[in-house]
PDB file of N, CA and C in Angstrom:
ATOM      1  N   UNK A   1     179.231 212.225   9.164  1.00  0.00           N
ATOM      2  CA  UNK A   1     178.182 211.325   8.712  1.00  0.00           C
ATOM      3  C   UNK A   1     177.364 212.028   7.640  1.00  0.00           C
ATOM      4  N   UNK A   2     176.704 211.498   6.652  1.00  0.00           N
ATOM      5  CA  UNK A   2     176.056 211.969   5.392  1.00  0.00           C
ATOM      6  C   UNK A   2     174.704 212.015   5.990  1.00  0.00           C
ATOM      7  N   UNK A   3     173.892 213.185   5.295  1.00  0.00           N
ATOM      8  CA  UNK A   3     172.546 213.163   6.461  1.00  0.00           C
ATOM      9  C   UNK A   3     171.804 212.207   5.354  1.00  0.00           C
ATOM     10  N   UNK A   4     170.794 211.578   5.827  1.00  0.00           N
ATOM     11  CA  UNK A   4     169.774 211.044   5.138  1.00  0.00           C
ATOM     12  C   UNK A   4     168.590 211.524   5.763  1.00  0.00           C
ATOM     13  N   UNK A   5     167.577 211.417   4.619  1.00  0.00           N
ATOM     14  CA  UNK A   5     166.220 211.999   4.773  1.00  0.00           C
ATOM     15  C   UNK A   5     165.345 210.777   4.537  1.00  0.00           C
ATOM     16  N   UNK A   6     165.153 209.665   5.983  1.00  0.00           N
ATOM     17  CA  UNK A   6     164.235 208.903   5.949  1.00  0.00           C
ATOM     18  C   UNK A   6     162.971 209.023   4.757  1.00  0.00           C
ATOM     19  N   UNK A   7     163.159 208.178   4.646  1.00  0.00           N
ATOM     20  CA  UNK A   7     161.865 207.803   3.535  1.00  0.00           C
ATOM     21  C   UNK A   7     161.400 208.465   2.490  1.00  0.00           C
ATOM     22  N   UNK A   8     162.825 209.423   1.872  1.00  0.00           N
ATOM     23  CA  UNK A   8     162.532 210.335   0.664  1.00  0.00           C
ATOM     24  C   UNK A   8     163.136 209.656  -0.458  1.00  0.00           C
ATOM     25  N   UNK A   9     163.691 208.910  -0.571  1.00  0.00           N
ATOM     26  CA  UNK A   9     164.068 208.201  -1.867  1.00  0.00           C
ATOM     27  C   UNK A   9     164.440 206.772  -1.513  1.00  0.00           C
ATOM     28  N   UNK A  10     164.606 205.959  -2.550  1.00  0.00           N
ATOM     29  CA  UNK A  10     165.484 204.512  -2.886  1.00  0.00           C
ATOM     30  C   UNK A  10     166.681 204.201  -3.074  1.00  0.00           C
ATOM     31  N   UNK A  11     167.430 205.293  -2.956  1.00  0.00           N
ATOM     32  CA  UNK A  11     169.079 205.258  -3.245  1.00  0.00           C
ATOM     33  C   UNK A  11     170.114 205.634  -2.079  1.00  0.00           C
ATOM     34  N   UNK A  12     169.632 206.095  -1.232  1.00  0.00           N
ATOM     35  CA  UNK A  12     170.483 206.786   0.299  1.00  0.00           C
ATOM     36  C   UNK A  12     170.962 205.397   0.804  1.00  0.00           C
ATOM     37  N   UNK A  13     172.109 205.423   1.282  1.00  0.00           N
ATOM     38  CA  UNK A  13     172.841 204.761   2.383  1.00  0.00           C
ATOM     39  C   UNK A  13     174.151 205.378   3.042  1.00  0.00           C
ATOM     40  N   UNK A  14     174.020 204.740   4.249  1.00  0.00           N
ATOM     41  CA  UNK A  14     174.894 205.472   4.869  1.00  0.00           C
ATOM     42  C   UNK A  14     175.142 204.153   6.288  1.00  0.00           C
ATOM     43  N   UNK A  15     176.779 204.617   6.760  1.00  0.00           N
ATOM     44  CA  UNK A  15     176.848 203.822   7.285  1.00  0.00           C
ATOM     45  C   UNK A  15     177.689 204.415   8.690  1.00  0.00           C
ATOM     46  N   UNK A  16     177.500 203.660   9.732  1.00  0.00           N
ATOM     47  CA  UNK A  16     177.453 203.801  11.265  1.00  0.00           C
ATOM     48  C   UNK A  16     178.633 202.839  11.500  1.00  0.00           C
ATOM     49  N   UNK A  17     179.825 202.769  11.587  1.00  0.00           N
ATOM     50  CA  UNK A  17     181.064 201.644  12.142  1.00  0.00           C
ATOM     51  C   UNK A  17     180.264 200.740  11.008  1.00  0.00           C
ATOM     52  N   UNK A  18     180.068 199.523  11.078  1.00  0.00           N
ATOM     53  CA  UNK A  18     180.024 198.233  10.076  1.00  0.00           C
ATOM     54  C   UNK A  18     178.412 198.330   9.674  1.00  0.00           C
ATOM     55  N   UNK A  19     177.286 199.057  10.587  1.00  0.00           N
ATOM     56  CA  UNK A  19     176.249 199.168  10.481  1.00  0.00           C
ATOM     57  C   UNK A  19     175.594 199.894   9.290  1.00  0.00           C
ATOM     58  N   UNK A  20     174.959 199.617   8.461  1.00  0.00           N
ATOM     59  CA  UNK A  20     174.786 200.108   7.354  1.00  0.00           C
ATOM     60  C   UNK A  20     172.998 200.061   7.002  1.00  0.00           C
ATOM     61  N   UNK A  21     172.893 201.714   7.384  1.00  0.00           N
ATOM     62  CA  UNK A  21     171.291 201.526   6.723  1.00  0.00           C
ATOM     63  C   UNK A  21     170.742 201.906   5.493  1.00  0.00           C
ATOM     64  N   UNK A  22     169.908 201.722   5.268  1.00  0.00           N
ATOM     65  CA  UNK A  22     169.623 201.658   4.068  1.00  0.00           C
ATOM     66  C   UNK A  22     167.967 202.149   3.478  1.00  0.00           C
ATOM     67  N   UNK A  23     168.067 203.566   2.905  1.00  0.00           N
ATOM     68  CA  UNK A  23     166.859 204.193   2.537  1.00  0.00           C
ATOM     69  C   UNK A  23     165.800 203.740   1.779  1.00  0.00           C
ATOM     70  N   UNK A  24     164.584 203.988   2.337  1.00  0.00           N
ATOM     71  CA  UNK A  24     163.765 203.793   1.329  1.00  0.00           C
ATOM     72  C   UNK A  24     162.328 204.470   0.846  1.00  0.00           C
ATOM     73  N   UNK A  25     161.258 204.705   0.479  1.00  0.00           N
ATOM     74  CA  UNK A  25     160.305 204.913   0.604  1.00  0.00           C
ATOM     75  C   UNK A  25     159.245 204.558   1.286  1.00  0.00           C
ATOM     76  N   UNK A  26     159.343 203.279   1.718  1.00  0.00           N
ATOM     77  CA  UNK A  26     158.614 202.608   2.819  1.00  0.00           C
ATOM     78  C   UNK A  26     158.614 201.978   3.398  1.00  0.00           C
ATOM     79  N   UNK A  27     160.422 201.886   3.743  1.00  0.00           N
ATOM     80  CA  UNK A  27     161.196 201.208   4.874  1.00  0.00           C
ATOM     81  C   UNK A  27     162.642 201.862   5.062  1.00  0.00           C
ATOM     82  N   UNK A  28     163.582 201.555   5.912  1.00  0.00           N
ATOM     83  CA  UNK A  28     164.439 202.018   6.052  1.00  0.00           C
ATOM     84  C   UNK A  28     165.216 200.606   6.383  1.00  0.00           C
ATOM     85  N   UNK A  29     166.349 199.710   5.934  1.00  0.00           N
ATOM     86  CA  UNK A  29     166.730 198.441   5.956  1.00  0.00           C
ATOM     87  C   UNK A  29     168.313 199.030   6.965  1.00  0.00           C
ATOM     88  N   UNK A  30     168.273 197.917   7.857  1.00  0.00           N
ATOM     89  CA  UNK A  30     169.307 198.219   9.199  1.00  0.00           C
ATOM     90  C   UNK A  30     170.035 196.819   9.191  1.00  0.00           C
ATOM     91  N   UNK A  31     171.236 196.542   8.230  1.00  0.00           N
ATOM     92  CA  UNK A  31     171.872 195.344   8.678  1.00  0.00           C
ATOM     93  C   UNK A  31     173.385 195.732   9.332  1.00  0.00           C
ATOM     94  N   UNK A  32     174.442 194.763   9.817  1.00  0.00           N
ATOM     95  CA  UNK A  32     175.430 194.480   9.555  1.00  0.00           C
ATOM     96  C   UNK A  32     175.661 194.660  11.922  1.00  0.00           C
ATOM     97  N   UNK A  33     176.369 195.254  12.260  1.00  0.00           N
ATOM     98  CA  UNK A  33     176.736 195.417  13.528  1.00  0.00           C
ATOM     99  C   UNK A  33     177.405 196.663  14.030  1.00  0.00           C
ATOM    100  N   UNK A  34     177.441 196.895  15.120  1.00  0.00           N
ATOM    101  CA  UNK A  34     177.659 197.825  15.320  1.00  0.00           C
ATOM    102  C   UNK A  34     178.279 198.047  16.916  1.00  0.00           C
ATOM    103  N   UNK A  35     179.205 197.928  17.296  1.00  0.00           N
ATOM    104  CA  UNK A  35     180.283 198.133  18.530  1.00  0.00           C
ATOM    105  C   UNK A  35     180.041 199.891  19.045  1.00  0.00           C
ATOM    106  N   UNK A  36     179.538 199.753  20.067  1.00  0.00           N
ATOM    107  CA  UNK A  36     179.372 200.927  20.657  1.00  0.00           C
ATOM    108  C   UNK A  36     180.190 200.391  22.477  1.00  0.00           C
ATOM    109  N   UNK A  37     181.542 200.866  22.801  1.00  0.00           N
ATOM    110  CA  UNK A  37     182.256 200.406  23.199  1.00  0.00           C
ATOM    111  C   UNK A  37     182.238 201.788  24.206  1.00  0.00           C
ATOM    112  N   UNK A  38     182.767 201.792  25.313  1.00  0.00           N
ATOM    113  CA  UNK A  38     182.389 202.509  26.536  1.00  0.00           C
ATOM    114  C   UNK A  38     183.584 203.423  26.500  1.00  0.00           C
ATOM    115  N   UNK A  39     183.645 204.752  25.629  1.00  0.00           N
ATOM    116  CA  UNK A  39     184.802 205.330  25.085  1.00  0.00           C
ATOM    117  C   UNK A  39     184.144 206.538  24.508  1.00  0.00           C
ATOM    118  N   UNK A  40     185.013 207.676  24.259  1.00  0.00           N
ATOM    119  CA  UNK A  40     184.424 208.789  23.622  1.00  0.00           C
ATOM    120  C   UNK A  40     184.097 208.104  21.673  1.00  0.00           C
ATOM    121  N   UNK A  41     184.789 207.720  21.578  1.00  0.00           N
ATOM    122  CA  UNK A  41     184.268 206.857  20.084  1.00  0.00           C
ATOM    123  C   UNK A  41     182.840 205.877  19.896  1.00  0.00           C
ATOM    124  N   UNK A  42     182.771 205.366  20.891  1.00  0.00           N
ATOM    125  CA  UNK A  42     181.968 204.743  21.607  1.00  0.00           C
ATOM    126  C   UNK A  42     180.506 205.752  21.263  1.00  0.00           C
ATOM    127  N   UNK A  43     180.839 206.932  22.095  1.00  0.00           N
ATOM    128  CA  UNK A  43     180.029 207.353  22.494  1.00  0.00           C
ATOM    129  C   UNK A  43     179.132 208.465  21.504  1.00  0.00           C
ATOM    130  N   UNK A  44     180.265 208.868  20.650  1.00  0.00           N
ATOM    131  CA  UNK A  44     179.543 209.476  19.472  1.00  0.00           C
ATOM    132  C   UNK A  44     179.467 208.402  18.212  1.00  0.00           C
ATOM    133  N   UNK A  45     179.450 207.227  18.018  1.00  0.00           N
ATOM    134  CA  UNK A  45     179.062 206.606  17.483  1.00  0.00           C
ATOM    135  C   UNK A  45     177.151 206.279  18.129  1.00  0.00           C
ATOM    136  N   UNK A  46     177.073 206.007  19.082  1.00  0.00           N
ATOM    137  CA  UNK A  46     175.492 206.071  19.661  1.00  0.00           C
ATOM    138  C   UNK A  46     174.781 207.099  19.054  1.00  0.00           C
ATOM    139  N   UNK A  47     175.899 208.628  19.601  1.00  0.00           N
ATOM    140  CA  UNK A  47     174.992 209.909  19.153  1.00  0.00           C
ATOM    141  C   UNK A  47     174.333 210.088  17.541  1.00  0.00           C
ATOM    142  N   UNK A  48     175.128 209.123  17.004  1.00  0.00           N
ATOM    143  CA  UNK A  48     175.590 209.281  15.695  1.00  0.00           C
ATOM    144  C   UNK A  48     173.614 208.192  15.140  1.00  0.00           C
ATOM    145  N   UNK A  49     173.561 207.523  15.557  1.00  0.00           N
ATOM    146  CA  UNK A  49     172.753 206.593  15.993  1.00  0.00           C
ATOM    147  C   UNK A  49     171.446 206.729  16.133  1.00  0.00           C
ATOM    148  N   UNK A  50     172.079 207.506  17.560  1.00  0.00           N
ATOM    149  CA  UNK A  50     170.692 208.141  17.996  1.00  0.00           C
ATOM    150  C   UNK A  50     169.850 209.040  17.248  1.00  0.00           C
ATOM    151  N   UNK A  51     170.950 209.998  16.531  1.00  0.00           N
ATOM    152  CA  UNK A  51     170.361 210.940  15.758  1.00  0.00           C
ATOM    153  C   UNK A  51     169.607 210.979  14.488  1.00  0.00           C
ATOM    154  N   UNK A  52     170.088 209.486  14.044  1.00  0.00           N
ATOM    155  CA  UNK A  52     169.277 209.104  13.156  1.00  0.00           C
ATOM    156  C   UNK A  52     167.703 208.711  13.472  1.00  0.00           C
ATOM    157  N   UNK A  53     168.388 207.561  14.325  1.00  0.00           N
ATOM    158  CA  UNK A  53     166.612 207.169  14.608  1.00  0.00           C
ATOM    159  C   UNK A  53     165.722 208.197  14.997  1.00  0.00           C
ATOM    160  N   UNK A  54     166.605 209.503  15.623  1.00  0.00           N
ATOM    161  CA  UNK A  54     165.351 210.510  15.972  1.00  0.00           C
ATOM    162  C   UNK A  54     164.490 211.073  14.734  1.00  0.00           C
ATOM    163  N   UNK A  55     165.688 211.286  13.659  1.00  0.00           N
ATOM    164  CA  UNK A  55     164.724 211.377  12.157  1.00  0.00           C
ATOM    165  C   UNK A  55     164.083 210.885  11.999  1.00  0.00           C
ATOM    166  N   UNK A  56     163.928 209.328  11.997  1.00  0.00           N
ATOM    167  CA  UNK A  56     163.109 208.370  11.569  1.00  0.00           C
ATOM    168  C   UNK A  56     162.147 208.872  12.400  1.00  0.00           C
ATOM    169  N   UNK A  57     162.018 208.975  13.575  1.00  0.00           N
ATOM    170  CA  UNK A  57     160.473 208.515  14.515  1.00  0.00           C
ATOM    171  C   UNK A  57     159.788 210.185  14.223  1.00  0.00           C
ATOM    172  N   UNK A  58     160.650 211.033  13.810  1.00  0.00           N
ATOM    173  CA  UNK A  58     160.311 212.656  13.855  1.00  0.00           C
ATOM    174  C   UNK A  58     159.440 212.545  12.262  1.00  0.00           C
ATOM    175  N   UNK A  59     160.011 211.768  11.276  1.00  0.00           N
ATOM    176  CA  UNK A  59     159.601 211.574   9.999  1.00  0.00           C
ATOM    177  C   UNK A  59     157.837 210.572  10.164  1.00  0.00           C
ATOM    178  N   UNK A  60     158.278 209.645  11.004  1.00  0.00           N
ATOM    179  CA  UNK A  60     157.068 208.611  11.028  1.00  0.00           C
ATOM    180  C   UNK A  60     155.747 209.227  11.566  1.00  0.00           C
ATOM    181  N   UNK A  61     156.132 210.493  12.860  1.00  0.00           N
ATOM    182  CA  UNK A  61     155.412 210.724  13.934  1.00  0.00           C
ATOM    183  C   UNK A  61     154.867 211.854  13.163  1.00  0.00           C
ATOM    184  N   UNK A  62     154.933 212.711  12.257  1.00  0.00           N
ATOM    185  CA  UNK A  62     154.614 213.772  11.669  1.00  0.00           C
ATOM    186  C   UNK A  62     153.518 213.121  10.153  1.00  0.00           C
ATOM    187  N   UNK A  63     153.590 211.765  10.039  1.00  0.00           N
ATOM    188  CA  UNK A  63     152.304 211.467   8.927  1.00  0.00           C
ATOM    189  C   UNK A  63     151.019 211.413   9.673  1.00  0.00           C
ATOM    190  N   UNK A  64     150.751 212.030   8.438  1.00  0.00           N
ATOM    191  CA  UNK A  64     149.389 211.943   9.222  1.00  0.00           C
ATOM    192  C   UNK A  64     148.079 210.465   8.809  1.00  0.00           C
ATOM    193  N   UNK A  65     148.595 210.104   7.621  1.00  0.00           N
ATOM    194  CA  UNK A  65     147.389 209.030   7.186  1.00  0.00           C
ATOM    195  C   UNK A  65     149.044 207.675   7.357  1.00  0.00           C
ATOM    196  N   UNK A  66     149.026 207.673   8.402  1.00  0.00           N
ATOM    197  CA  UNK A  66     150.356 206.183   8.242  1.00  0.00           C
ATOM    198  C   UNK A  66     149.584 205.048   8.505  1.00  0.00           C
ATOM    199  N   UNK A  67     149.616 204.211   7.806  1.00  0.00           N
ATOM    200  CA  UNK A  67     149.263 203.047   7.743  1.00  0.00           C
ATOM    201  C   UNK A  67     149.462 201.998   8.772  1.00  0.00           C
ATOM    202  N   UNK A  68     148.344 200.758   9.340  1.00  0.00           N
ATOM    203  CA  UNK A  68     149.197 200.255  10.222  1.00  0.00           C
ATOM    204  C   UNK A  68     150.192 199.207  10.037  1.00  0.00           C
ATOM    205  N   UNK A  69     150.049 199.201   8.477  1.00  0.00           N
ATOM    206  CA  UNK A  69     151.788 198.266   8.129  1.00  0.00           C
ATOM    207  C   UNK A  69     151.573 198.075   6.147  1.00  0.00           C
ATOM    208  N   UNK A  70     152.523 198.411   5.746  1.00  0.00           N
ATOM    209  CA  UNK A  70     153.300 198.335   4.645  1.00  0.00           C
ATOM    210  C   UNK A  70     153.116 196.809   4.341  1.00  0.00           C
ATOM    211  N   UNK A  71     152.855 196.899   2.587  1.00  0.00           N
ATOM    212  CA  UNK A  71     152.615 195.524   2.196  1.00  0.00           C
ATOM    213  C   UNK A  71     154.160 195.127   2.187  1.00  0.00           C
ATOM    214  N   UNK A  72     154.541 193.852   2.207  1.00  0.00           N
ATOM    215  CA  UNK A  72     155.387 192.916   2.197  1.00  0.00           C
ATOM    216  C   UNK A  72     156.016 193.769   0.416  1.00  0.00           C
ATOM    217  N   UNK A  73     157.392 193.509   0.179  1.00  0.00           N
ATOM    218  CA  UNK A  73     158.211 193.950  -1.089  1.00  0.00           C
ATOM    219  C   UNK A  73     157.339 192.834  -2.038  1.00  0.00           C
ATOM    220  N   UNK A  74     157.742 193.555  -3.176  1.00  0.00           N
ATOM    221  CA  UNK A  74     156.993 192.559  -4.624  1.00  0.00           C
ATOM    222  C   UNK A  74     158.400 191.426  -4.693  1.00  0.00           C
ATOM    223  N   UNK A  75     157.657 190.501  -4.880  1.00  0.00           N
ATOM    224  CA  UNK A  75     158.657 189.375  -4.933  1.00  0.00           C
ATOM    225  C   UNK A  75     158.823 189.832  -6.705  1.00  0.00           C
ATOM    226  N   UNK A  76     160.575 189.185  -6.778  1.00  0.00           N
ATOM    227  CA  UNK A  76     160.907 189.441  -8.294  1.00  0.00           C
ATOM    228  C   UNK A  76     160.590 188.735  -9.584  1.00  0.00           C
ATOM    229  N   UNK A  77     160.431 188.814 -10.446  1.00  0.00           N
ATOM    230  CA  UNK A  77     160.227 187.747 -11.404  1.00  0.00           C
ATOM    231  C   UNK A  77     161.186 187.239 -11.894  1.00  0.00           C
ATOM    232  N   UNK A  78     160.896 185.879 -12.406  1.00  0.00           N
ATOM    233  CA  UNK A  78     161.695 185.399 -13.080  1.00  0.00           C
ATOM    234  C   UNK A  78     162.183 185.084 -14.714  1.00  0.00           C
ATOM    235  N   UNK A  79     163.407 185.544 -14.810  1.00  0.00           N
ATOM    236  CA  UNK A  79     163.509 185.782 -16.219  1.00  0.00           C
ATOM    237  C   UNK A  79     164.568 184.748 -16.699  1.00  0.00           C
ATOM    238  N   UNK A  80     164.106 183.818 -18.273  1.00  0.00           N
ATOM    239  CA  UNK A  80     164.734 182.936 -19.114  1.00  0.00           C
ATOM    240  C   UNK A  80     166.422 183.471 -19.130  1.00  0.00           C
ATOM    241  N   UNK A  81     167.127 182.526 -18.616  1.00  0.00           N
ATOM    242  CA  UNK A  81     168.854 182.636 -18.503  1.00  0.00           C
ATOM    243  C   UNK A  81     168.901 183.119 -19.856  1.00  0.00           C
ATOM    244  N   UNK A  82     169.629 184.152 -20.628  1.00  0.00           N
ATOM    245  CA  UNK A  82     169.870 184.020 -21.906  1.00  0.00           C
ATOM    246  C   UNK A  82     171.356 183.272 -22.498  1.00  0.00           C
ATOM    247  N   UNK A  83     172.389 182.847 -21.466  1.00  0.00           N
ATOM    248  CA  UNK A  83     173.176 182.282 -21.512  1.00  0.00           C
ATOM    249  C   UNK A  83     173.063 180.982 -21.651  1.00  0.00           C
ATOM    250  N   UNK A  84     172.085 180.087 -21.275  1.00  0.00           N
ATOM    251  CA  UNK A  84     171.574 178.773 -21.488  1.00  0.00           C
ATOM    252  C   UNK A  84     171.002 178.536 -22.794  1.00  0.00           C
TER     253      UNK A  84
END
């Protein structure tokens, strides 16, 4: 697995079986699924998992001025089709 460093840049991803998260500066985005099936594959896929989220909460739990919530993303603008 590729390590990622919660909340140090905008470009990290990395992915868990189909589960795919996704870095950011002031979020970390968690889509897709993820089969953790009662098996040694199974089972280091969790670890695999687990070990992330422990970054995350080790990263979150160590600020010291954290906010109690992140503004909503800038919605995008909209720009004239130049094909039209």
């Amino acid at each position: 697995m590729t390590s990622l460093k919660p909340f140090q840049d905008d470009s990290a991803s990395i992915g868990i079986g189909n589960l795919t998260l996704e870095n950011g500066v002031d979020r970390i985005a968690i889509y897709g699924s993820l089969d953790i099936t009662r098996d040694r594959a199974g089972l280091a896929l969790a670890r695999q998992l687990a070990r992330l989220l422990d970054q995350v909460i080790v990263t979150l739990t160590s600020e010291k001025s954290l906010p109690d919530q992140v503004p909503p993303p800038a919605k995008p603008t909209t720009v004239r089709n130049p094909f039209t």
